[in-house]
PDB file of N, CA and C in Angstrom:
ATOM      1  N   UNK A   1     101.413  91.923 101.490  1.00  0.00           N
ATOM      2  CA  UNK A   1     101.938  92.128 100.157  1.00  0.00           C
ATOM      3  C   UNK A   1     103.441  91.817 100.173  1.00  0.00           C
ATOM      4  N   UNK A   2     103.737  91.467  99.125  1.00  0.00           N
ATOM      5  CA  UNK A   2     105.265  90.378  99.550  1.00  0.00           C
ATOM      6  C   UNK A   2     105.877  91.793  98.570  1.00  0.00           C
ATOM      7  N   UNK A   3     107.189  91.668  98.799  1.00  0.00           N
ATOM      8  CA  UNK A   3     108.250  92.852  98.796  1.00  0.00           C
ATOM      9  C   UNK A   3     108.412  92.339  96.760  1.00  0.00           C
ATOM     10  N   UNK A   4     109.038  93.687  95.880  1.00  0.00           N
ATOM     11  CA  UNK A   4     109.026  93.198  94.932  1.00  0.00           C
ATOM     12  C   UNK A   4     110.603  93.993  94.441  1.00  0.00           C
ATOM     13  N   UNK A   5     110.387  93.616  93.241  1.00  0.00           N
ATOM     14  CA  UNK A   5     111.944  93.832  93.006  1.00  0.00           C
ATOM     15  C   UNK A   5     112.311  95.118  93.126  1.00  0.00           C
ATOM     16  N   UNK A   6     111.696  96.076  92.895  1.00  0.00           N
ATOM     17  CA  UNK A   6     112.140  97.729  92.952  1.00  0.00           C
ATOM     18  C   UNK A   6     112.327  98.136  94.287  1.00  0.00           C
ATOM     19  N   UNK A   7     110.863  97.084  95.484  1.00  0.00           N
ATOM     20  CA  UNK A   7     111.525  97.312  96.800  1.00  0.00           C
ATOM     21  C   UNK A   7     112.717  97.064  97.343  1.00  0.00           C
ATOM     22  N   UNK A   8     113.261  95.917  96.839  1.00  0.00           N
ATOM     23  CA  UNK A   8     114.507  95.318  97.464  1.00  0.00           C
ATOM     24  C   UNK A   8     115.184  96.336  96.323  1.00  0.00           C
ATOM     25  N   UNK A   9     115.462  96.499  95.330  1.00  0.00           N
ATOM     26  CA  UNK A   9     116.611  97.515  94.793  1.00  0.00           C
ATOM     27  C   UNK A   9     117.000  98.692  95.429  1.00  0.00           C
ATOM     28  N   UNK A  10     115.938  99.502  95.729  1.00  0.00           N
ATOM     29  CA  UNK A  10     115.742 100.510  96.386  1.00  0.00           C
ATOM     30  C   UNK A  10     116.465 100.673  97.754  1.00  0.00           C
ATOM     31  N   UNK A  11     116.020  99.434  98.478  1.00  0.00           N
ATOM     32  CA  UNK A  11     116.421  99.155  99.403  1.00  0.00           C
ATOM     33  C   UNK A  11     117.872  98.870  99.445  1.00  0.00           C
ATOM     34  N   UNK A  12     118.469  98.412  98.827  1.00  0.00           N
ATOM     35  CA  UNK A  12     120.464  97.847  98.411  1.00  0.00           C
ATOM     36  C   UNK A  12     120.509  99.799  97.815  1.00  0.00           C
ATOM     37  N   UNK A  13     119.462 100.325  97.395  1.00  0.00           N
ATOM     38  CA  UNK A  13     120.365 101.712  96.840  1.00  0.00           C
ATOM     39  C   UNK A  13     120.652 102.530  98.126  1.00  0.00           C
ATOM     40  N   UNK A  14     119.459 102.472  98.743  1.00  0.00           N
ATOM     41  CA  UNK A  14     119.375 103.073 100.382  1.00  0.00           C
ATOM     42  C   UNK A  14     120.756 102.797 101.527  1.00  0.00           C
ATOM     43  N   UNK A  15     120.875 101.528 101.145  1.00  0.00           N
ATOM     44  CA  UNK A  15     122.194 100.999 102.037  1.00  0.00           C
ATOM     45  C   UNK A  15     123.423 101.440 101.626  1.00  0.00           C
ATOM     46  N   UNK A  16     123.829 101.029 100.004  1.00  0.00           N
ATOM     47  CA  UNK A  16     124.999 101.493  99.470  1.00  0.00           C
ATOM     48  C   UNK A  16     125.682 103.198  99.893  1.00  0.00           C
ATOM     49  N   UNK A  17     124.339 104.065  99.904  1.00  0.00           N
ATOM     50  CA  UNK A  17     124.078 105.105 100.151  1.00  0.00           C
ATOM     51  C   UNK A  17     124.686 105.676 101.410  1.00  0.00           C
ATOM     52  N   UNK A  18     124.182 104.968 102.366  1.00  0.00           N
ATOM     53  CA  UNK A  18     124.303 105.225 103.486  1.00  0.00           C
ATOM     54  C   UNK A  18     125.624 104.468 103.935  1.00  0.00           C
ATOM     55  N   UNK A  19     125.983 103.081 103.739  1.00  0.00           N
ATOM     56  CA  UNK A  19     127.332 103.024 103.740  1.00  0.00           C
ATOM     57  C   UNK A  19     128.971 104.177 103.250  1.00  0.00           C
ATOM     58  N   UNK A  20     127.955 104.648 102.002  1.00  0.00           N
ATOM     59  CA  UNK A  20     129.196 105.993 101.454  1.00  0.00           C
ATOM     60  C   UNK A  20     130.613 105.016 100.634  1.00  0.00           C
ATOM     61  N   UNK A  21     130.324 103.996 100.621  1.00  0.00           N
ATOM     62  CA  UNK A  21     131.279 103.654  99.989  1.00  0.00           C
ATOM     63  C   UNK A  21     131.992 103.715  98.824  1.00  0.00           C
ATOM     64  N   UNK A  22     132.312 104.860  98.367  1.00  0.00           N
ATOM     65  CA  UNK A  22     132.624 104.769  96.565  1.00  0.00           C
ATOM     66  C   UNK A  22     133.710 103.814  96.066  1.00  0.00           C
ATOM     67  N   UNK A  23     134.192 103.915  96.679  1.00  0.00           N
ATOM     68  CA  UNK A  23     135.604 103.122  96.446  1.00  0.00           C
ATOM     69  C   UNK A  23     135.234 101.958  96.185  1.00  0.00           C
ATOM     70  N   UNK A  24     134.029 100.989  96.698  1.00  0.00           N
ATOM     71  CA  UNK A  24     133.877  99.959  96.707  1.00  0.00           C
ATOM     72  C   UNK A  24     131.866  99.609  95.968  1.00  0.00           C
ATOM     73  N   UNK A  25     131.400 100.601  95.586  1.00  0.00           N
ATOM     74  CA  UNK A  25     130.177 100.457  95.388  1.00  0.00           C
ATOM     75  C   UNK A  25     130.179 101.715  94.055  1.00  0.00           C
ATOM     76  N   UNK A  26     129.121 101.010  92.796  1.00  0.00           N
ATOM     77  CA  UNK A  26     129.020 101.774  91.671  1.00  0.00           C
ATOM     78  C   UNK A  26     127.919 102.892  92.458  1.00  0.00           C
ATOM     79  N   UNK A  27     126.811 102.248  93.052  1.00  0.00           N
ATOM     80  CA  UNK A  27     125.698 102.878  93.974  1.00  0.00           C
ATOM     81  C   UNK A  27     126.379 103.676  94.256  1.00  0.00           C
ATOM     82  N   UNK A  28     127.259 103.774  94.947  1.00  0.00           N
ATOM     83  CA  UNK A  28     127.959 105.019  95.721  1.00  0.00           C
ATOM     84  C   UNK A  28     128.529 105.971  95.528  1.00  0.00           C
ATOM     85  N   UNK A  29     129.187 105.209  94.065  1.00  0.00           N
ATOM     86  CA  UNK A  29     130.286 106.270  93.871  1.00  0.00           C
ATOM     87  C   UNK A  29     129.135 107.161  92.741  1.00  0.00           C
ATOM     88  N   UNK A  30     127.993 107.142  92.054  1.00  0.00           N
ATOM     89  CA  UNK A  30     127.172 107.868  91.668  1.00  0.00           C
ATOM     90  C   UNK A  30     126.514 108.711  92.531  1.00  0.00           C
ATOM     91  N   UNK A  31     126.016 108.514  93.738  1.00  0.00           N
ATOM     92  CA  UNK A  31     125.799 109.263  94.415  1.00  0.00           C
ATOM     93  C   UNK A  31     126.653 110.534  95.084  1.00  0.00           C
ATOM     94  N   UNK A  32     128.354 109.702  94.778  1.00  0.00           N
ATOM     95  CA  UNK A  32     128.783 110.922  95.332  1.00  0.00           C
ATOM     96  C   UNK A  32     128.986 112.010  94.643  1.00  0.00           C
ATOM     97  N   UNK A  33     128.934 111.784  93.355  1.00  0.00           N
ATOM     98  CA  UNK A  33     128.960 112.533  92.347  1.00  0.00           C
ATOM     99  C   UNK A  33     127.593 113.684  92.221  1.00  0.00           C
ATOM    100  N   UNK A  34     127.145 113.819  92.623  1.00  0.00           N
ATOM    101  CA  UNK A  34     125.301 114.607  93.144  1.00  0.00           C
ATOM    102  C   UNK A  34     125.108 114.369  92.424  1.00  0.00           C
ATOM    103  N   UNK A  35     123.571 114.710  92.504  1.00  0.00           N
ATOM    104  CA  UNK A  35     122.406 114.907  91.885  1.00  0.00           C
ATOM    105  C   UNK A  35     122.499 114.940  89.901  1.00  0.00           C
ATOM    106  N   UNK A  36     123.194 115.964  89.692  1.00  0.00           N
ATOM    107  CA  UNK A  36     123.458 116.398  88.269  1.00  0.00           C
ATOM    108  C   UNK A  36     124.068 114.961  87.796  1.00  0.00           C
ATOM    109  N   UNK A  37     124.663 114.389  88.335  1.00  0.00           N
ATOM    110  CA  UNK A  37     125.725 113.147  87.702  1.00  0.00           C
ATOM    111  C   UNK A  37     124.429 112.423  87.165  1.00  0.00           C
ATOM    112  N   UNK A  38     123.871 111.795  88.543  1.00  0.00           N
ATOM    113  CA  UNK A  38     122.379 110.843  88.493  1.00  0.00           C
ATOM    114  C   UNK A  38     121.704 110.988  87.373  1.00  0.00           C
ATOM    115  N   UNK A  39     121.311 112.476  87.037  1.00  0.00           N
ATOM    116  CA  UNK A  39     120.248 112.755  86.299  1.00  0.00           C
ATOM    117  C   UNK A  39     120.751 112.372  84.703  1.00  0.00           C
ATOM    118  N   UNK A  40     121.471 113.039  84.551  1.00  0.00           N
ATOM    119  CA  UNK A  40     122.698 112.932  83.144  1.00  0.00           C
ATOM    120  C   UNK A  40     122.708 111.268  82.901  1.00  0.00           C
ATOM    121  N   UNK A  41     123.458 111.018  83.698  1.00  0.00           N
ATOM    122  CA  UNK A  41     122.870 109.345  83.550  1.00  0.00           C
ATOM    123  C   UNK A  41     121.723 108.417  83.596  1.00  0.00           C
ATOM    124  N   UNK A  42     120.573 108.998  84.022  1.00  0.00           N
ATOM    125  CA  UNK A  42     119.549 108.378  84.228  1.00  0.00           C
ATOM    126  C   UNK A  42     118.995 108.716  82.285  1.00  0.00           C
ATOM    127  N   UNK A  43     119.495 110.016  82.477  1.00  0.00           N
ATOM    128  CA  UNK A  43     118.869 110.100  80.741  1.00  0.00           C
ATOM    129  C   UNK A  43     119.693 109.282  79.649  1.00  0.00           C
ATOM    130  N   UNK A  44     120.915 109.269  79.818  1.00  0.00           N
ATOM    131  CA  UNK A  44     122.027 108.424  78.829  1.00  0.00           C
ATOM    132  C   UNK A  44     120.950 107.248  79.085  1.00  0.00           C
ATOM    133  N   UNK A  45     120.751 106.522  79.891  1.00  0.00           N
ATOM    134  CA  UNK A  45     119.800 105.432  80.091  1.00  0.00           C
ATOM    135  C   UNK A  45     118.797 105.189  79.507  1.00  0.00           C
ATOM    136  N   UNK A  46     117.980 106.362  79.537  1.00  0.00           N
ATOM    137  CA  UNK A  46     116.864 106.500  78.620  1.00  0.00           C
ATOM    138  C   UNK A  46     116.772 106.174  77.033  1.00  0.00           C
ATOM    139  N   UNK A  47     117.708 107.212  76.764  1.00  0.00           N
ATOM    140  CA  UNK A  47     117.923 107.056  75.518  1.00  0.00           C
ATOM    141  C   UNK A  47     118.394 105.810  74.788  1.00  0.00           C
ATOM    142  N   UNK A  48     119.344 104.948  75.732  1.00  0.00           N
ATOM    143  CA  UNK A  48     119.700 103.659  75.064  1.00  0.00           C
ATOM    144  C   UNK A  48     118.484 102.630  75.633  1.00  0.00           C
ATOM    145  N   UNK A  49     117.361 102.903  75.638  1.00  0.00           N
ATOM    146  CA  UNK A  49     115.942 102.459  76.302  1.00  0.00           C
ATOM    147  C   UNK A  49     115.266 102.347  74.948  1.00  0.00           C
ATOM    148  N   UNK A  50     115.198 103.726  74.987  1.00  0.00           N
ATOM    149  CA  UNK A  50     114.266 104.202  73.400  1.00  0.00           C
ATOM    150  C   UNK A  50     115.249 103.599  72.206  1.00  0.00           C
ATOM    151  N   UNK A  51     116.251 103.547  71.740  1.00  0.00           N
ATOM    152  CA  UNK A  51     117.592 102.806  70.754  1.00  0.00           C
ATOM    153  C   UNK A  51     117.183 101.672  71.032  1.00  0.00           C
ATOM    154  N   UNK A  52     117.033 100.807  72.314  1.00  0.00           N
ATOM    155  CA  UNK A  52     116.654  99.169  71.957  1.00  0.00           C
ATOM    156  C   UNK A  52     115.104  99.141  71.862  1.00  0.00           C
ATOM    157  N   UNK A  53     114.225 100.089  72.180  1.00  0.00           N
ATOM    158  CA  UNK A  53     112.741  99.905  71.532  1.00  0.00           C
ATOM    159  C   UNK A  53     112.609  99.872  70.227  1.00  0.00           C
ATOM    160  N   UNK A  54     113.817 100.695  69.399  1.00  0.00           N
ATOM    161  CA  UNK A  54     113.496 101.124  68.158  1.00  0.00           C
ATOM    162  C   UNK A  54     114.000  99.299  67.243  1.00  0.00           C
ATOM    163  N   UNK A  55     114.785  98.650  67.662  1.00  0.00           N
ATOM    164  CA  UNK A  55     115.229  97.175  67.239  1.00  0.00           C
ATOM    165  C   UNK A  55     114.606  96.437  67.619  1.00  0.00           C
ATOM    166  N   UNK A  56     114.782  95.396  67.441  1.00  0.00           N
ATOM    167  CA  UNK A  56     114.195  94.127  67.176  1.00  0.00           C
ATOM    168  C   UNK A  56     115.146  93.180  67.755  1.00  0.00           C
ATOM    169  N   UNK A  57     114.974  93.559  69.109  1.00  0.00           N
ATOM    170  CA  UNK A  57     115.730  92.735  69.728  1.00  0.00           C
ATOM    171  C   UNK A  57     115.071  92.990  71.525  1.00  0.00           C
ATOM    172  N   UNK A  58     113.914  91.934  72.170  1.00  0.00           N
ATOM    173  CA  UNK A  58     113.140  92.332  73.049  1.00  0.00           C
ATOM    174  C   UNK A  58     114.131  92.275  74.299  1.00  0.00           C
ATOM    175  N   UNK A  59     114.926  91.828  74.131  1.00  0.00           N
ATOM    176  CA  UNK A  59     116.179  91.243  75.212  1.00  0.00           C
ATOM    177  C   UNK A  59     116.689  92.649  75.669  1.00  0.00           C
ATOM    178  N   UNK A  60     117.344  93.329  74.400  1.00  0.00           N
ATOM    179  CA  UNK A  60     118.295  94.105  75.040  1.00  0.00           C
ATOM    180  C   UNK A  60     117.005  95.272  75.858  1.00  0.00           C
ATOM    181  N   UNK A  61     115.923  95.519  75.270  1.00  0.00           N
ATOM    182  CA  UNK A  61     114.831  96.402  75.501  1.00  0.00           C
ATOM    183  C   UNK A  61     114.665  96.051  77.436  1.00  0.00           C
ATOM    184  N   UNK A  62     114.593  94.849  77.641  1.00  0.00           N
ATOM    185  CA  UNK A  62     114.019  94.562  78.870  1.00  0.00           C
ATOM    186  C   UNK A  62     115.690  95.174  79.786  1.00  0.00           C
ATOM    187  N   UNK A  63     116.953  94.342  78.888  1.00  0.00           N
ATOM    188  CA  UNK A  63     118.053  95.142  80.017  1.00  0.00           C
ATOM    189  C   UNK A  63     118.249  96.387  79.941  1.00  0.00           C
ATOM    190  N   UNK A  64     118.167  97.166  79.227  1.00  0.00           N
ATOM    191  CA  UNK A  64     118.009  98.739  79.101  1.00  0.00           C
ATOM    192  C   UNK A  64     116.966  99.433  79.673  1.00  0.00           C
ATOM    193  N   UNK A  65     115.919  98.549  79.816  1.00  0.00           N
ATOM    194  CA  UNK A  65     114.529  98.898  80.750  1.00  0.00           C
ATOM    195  C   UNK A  65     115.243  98.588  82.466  1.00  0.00           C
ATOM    196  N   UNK A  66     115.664  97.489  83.041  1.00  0.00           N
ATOM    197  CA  UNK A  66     116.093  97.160  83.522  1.00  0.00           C
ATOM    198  C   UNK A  66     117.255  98.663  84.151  1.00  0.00           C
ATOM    199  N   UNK A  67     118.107  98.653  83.430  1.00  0.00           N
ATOM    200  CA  UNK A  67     119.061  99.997  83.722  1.00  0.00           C
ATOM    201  C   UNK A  67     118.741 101.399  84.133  1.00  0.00           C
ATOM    202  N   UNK A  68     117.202 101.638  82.842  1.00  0.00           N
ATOM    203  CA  UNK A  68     117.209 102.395  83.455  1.00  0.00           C
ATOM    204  C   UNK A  68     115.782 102.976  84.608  1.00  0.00           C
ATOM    205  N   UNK A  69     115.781 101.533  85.693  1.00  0.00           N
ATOM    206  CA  UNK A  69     114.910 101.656  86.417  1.00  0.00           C
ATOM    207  C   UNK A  69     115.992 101.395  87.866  1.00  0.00           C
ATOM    208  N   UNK A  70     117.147 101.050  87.559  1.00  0.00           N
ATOM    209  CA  UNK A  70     117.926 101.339  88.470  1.00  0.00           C
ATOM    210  C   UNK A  70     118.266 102.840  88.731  1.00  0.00           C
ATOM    211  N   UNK A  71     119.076 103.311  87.537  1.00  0.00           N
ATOM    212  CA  UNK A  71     119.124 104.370  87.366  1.00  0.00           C
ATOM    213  C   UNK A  71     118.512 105.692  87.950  1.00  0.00           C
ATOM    214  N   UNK A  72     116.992 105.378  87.534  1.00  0.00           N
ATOM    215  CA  UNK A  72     115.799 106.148  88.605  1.00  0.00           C
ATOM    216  C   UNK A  72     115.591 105.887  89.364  1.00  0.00           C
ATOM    217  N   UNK A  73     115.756 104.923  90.328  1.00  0.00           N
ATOM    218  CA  UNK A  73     116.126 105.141  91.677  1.00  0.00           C
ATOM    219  C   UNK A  73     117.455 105.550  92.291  1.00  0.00           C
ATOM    220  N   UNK A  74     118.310 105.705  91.767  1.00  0.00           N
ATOM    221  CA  UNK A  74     119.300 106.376  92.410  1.00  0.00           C
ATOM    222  C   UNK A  74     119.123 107.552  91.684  1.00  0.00           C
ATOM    223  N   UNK A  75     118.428 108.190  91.018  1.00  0.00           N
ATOM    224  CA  UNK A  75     118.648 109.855  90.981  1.00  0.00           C
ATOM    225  C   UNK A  75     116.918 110.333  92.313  1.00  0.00           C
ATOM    226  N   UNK A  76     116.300 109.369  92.445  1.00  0.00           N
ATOM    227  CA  UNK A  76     115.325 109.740  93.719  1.00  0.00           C
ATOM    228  C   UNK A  76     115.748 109.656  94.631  1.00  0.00           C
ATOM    229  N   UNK A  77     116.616 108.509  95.041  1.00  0.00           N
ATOM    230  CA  UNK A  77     117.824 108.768  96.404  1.00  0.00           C
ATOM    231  C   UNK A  77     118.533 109.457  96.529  1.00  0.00           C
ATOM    232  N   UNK A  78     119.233 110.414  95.448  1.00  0.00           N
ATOM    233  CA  UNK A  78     120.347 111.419  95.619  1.00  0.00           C
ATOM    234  C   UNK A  78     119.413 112.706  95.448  1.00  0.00           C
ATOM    235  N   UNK A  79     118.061 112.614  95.398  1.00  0.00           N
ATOM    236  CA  UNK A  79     117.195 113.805  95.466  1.00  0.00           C
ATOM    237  C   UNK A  79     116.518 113.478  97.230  1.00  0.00           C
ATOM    238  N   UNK A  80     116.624 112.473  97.732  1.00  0.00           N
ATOM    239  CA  UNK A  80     116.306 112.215  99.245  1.00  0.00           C
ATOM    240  C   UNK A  80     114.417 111.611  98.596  1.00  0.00           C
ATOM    241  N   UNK A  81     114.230 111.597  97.275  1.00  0.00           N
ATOM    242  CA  UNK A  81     112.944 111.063  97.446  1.00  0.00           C
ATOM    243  C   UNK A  81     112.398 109.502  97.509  1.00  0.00           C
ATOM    244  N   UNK A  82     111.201 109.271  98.060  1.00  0.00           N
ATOM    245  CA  UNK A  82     111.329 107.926  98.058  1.00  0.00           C
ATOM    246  C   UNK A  82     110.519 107.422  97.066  1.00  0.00           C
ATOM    247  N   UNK A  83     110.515 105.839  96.479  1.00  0.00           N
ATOM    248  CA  UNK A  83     109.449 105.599  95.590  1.00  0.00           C
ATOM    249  C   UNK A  83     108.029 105.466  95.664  1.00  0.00           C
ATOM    250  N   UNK A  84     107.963 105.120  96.886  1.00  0.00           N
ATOM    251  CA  UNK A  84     106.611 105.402  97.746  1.00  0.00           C
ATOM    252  C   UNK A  84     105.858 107.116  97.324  1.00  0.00           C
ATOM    253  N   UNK A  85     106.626 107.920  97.722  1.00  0.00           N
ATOM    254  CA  UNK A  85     105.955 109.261  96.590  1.00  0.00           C
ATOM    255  C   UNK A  85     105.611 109.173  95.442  1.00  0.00           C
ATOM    256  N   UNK A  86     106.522 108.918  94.846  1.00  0.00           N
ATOM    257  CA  UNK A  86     106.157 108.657  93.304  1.00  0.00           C
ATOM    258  C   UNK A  86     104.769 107.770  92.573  1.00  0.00           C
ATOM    259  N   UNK A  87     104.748 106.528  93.842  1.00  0.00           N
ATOM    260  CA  UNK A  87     103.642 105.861  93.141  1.00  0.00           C
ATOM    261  C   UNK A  87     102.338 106.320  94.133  1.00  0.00           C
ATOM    262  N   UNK A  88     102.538 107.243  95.326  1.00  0.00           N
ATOM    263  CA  UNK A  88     101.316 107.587  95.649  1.00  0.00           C
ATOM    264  C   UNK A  88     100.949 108.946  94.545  1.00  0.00           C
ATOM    265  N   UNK A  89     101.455 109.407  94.047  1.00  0.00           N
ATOM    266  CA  UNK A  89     101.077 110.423  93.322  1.00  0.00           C
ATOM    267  C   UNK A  89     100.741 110.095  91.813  1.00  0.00           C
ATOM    268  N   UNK A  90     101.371 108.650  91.437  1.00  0.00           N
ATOM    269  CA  UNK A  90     100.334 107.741  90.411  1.00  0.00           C
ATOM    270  C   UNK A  90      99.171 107.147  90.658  1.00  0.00           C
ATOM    271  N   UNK A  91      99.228 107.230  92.265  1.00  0.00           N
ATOM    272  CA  UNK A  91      97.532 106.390  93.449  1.00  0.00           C
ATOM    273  C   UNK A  91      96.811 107.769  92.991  1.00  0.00           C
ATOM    274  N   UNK A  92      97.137 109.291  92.767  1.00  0.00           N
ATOM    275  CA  UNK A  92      96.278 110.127  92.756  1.00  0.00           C
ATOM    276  C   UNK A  92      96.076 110.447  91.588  1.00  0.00           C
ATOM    277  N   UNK A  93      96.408 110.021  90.629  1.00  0.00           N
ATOM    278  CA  UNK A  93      96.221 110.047  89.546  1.00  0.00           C
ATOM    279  C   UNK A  93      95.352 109.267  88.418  1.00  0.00           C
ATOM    280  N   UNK A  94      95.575 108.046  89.592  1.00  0.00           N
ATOM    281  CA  UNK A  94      94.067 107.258  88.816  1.00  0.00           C
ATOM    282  C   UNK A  94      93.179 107.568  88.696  1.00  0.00           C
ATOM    283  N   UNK A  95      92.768 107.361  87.501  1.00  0.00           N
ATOM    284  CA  UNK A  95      91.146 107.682  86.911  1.00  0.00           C
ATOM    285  C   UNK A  95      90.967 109.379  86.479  1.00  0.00           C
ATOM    286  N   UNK A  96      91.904 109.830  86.705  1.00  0.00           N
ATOM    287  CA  UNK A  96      92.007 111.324  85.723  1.00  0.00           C
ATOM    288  C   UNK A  96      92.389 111.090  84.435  1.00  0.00           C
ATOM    289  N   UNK A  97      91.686 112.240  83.690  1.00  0.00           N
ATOM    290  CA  UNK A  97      91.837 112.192  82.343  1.00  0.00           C
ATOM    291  C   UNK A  97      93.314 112.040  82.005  1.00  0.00           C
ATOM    292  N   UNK A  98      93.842 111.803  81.313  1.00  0.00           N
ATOM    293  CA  UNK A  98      95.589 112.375  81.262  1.00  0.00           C
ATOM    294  C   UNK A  98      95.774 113.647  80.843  1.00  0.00           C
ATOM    295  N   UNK A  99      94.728 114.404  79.827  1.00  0.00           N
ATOM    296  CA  UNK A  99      94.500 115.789  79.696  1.00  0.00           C
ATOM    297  C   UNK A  99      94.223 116.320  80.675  1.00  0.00           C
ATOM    298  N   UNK A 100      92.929 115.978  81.422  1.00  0.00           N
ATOM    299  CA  UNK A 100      92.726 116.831  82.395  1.00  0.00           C
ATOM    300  C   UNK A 100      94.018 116.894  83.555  1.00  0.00           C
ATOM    301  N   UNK A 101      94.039 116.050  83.568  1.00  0.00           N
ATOM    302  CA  UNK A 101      95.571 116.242  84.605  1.00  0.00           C
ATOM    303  C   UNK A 101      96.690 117.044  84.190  1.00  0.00           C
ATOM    304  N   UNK A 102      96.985 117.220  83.187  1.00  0.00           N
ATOM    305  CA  UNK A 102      98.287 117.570  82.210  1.00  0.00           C
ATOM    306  C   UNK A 102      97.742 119.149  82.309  1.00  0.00           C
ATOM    307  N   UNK A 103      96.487 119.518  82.230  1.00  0.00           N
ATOM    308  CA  UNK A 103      96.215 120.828  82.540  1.00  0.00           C
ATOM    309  C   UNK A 103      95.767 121.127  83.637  1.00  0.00           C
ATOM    310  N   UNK A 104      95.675 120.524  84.600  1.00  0.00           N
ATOM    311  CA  UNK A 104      96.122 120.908  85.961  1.00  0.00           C
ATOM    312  C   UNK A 104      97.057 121.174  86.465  1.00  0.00           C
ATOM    313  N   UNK A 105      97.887 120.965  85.823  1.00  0.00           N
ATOM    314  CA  UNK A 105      99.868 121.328  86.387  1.00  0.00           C
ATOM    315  C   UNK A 105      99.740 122.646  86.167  1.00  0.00           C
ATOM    316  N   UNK A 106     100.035 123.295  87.204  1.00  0.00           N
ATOM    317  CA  UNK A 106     100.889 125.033  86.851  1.00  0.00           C
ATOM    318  C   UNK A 106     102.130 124.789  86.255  1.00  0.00           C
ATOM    319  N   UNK A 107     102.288 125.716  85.208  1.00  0.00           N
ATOM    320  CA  UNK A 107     103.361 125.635  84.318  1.00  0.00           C
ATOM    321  C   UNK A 107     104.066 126.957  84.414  1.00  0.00           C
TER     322      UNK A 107
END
């Protein structure tokens, strides 16, 4: 299976990361900011996600999609998680109801 773009992003977020460079990396200098920074921004992201869904304009939709799929990976790296979790726990999720699943969560 050939590597795809979220792998290699992931992968440049992993490095930036681990380099520590803020001074010289946006990657970085968000991370150094913890967790709370990430998240706050991952949602500002969101929201200008949902603002270009709501127009008529498919462009800006895909770079705002785009942003904020960067975005979510650096608030899973500054949580230490990897994306590999995330989509095995969409692997366990296939073929469940979305109700039935949604009431399987302890709340």
């Amino acid at each position: 299976m050939s590597e795809s773009a979220l792998d290699r992003l992931e992968a440049r977020i992993r490095a930036r990361a681990a380099a520590g460079e803020a001074e010289k990396s946006y990657t970085a200098s968000l991370l150094a900011k913890g967790p709370a920074a990430c998240a706050q921004k991952l949602g500002e992201e969101a929201v200008e996600t949902v603002i270009a869904a709501l127009q008529d304009d498919p462009q800006a939709l895909v770079s705002e999609s785009a942003d904020l799929l960067y975005h979510w990976l650096v608030l899973l790296q500054a949580r230490g998680v990897g994306m590999a979790q995330v989509f095995a726990e969409l692997d366990r999720r296939e073929g469940l109801s979305g109700l039935a699943e949604k009431a399987s969560r302890a709340h």
